[in-house]
N, C-alpha and C. Protein backbone atom coordinates (compact mmCIF):
# COMPACT_ATOMS: atom_id res chain seq x y z
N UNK A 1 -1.37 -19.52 7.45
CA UNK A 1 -0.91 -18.58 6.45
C UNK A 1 0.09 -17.63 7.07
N UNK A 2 1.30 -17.62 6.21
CA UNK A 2 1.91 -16.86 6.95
C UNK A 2 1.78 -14.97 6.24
N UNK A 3 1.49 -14.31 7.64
CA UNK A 3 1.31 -13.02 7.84
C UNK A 3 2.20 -11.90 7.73
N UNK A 4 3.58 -12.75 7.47
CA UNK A 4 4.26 -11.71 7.60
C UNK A 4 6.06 -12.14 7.17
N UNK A 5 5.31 -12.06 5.75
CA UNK A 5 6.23 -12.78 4.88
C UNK A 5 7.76 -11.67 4.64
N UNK A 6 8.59 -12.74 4.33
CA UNK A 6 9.95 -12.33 4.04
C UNK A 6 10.58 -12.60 2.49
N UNK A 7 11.53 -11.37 2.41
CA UNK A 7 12.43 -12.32 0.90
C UNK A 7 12.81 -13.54 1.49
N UNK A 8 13.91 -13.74 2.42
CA UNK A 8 13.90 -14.84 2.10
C UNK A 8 14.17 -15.34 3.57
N UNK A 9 13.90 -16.72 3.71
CA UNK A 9 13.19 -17.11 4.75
C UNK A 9 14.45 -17.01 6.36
N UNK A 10 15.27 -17.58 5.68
CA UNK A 10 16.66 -17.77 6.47
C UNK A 10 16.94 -16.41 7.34
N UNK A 11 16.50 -15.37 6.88
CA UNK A 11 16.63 -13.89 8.14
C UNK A 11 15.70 -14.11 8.51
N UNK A 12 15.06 -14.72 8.81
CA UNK A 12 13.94 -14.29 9.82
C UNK A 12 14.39 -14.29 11.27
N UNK A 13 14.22 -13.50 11.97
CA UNK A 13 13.97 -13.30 13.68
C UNK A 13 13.79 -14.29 14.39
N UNK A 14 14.09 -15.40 15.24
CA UNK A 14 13.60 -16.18 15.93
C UNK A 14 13.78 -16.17 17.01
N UNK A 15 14.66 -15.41 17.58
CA UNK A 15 14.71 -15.40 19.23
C UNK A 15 14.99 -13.84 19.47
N UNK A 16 14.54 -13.95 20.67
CA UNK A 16 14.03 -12.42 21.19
C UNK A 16 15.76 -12.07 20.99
N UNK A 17 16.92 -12.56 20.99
CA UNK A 17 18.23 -11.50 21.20
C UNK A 17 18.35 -11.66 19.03
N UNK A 18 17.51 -12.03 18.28
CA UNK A 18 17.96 -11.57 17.02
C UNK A 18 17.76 -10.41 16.67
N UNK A 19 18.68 -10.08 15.45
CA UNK A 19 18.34 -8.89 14.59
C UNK A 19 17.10 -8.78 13.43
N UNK A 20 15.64 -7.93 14.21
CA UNK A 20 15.20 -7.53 13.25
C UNK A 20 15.48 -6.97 12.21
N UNK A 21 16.19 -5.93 12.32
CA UNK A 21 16.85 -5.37 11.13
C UNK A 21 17.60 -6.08 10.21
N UNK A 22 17.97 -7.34 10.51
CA UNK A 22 18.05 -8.08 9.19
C UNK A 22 17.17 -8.86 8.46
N UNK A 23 16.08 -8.61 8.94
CA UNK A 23 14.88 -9.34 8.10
C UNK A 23 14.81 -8.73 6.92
N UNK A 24 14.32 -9.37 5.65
CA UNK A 24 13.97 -8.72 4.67
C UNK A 24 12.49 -9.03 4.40
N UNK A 25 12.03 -7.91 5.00
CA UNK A 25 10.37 -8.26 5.29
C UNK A 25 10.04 -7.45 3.69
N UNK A 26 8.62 -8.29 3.88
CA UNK A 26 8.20 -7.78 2.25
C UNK A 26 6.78 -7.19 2.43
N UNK A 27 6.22 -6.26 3.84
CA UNK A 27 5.69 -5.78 4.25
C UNK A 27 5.97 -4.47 4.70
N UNK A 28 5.05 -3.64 3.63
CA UNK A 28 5.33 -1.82 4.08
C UNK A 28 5.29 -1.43 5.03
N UNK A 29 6.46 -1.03 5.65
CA UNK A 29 6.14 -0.23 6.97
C UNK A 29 5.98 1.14 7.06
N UNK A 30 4.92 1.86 7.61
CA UNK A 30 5.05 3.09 6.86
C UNK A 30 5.89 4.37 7.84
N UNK A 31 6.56 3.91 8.88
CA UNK A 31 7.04 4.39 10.01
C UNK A 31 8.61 4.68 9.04
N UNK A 32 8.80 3.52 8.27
CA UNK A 32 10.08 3.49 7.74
C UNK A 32 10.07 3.25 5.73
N UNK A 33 9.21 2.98 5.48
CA UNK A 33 9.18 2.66 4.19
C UNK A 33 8.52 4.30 3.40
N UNK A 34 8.36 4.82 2.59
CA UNK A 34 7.82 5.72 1.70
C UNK A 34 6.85 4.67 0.70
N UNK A 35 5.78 4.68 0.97
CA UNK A 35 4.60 4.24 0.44
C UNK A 35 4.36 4.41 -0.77
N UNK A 36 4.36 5.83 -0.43
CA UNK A 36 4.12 6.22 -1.98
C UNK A 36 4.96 5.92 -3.05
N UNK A 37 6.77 5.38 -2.88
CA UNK A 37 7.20 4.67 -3.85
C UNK A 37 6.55 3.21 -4.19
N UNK A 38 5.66 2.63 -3.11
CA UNK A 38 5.46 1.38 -3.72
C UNK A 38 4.21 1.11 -4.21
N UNK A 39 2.91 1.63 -4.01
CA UNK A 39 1.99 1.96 -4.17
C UNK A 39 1.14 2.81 -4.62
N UNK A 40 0.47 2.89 -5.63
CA UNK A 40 -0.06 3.50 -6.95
C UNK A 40 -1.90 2.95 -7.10
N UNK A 41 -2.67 4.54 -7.07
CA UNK A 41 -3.80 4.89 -7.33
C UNK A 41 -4.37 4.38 -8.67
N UNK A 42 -5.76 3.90 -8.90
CA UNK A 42 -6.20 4.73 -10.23
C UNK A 42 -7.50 5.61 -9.70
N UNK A 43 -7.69 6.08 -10.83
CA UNK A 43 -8.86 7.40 -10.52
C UNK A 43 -10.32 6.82 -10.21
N UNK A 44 -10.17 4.99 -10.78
CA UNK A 44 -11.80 4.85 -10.28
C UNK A 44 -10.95 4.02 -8.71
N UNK A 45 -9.74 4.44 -7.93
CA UNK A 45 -9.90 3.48 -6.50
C UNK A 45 -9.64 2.15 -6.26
N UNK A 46 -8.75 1.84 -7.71
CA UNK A 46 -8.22 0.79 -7.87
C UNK A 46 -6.86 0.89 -7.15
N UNK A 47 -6.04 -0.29 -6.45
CA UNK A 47 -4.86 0.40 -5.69
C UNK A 47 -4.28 -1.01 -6.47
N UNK A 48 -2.52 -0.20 -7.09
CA UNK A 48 -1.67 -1.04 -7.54
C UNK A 48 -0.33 -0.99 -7.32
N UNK A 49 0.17 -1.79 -7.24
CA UNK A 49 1.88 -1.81 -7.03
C UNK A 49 2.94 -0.82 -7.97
N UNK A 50 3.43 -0.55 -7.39
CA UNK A 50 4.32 0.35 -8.43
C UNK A 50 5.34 -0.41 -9.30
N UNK A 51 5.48 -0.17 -10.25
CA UNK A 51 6.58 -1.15 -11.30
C UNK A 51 7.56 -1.58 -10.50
N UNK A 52 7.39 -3.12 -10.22
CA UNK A 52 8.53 -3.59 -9.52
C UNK A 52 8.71 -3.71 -8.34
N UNK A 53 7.33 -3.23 -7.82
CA UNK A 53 7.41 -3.13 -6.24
C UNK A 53 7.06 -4.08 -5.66
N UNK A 54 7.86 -5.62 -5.17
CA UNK A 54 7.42 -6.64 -4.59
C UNK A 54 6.70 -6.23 -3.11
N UNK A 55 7.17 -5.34 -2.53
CA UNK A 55 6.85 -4.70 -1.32
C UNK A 55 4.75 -4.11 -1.52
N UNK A 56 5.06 -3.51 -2.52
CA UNK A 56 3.83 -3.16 -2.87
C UNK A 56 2.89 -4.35 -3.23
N UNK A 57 3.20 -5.27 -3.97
CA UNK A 57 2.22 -6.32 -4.10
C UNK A 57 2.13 -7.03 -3.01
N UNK A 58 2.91 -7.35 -2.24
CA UNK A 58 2.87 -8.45 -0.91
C UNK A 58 1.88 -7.47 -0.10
N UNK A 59 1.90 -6.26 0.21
CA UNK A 59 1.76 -5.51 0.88
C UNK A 59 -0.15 -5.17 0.92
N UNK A 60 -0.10 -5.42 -0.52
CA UNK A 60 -1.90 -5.27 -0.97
C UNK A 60 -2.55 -6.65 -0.74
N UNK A 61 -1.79 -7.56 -1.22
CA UNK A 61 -2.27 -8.72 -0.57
C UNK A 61 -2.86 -9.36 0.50
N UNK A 62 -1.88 -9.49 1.17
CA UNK A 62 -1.60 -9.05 3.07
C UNK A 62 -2.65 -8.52 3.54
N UNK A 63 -2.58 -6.74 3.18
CA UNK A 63 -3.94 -6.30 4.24
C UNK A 63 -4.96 -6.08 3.53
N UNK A 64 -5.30 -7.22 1.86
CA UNK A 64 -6.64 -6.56 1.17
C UNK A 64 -6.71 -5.42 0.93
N UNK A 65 -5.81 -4.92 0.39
CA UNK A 65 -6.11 -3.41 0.19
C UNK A 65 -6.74 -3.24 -1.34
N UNK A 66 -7.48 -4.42 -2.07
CA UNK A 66 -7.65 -4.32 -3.39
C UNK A 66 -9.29 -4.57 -2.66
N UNK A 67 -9.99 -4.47 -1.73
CA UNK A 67 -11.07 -4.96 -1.28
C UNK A 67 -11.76 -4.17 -1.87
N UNK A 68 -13.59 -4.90 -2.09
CA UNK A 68 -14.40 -3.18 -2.98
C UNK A 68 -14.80 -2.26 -1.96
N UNK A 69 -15.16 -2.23 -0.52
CA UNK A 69 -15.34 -1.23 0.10
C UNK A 69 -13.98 -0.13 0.17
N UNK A 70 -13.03 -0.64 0.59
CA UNK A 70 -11.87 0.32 0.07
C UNK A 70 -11.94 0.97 -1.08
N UNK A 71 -11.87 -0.07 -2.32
CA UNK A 71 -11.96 0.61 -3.44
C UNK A 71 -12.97 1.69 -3.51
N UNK A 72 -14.46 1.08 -3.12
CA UNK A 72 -15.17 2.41 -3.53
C UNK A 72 -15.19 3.51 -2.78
N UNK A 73 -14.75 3.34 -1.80
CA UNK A 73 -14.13 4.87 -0.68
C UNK A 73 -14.02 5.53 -1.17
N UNK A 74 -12.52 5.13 -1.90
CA UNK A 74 -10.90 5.53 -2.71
C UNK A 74 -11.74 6.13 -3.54
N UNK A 75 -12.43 5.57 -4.55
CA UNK A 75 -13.30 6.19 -5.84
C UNK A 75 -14.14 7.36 -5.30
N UNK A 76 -15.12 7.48 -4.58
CA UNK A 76 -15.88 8.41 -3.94
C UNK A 76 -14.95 9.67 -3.48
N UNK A 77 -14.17 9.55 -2.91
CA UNK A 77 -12.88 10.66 -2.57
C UNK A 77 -12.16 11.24 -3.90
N UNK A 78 -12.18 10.61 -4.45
CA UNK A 78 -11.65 11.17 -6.13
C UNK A 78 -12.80 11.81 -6.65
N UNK A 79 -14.23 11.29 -6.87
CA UNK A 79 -15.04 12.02 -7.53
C UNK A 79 -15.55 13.23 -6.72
N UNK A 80 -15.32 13.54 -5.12
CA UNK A 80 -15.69 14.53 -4.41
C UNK A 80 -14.53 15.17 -4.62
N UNK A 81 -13.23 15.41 -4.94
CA UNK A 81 -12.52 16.00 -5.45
C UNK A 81 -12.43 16.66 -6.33
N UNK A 82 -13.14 15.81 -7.34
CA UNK A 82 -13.13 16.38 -8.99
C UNK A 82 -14.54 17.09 -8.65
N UNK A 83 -15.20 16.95 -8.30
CA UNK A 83 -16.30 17.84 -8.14
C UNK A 83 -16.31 19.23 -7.53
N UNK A 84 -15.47 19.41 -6.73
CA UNK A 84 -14.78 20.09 -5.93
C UNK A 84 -14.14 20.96 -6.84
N UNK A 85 -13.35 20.79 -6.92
CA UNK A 85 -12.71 21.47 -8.78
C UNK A 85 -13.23 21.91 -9.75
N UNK A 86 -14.19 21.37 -10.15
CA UNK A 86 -15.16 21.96 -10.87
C UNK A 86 -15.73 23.06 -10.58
N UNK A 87 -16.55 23.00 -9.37
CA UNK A 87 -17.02 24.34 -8.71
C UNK A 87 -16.26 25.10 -8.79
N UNK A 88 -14.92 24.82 -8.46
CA UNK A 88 -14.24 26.24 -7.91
C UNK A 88 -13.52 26.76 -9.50
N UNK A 89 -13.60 25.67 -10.61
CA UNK A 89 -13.17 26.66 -12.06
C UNK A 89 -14.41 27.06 -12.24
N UNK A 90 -15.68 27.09 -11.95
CA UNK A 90 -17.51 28.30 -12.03
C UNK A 90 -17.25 29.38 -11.73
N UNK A 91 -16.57 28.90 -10.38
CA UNK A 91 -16.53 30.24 -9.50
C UNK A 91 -15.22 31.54 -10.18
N UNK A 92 -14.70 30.79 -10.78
CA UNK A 92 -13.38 31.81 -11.34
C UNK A 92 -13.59 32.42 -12.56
């Protein structure tokens, strides 16, 4: 399986004197990519691609990021949030 997929296949890197930088990798890098354009929450910890974001779907694929322990993390961190919030509109 390949790990580390491209648009399209013909840039790919094959010898140590090529240009990475012409790859058109379809894997987020987050050193260089903004994530948050490609990748999108829901409130129960569901993680989805942003409209159009091939980067974002390859990307969830790839490292399972739709897995349920993730997911229910993701969800648990939202509801300790909102709970969180709550208290503090009591307290006001």
């Amino acid at each position: 399986m390949d790990q580390f997929p491209l648009e399209d296949e013909f840039t790919r890197a094959l010898l140590p004197a090529d240009d990475l930088g012409a790859e058109a990798r379809l894997l987020l890098d987050p050193c260089v990519d903004r994530p948050e354009e490609h990748l999108h929450y829901t409130v129960d910890g569901q993680i989805v691609a942003a409209a159009g974001s091939r980067k974002g779907e390859v990307s969830i694929n790839v490292f399972h990021l739709g897995r349920r322990r993730l997911r229910d993390q993701r969800r648990n961190k939202v509801e300790a949030v909102v709970d969180l919030l709550k208290l503090i509109q009591k307290q006001q």
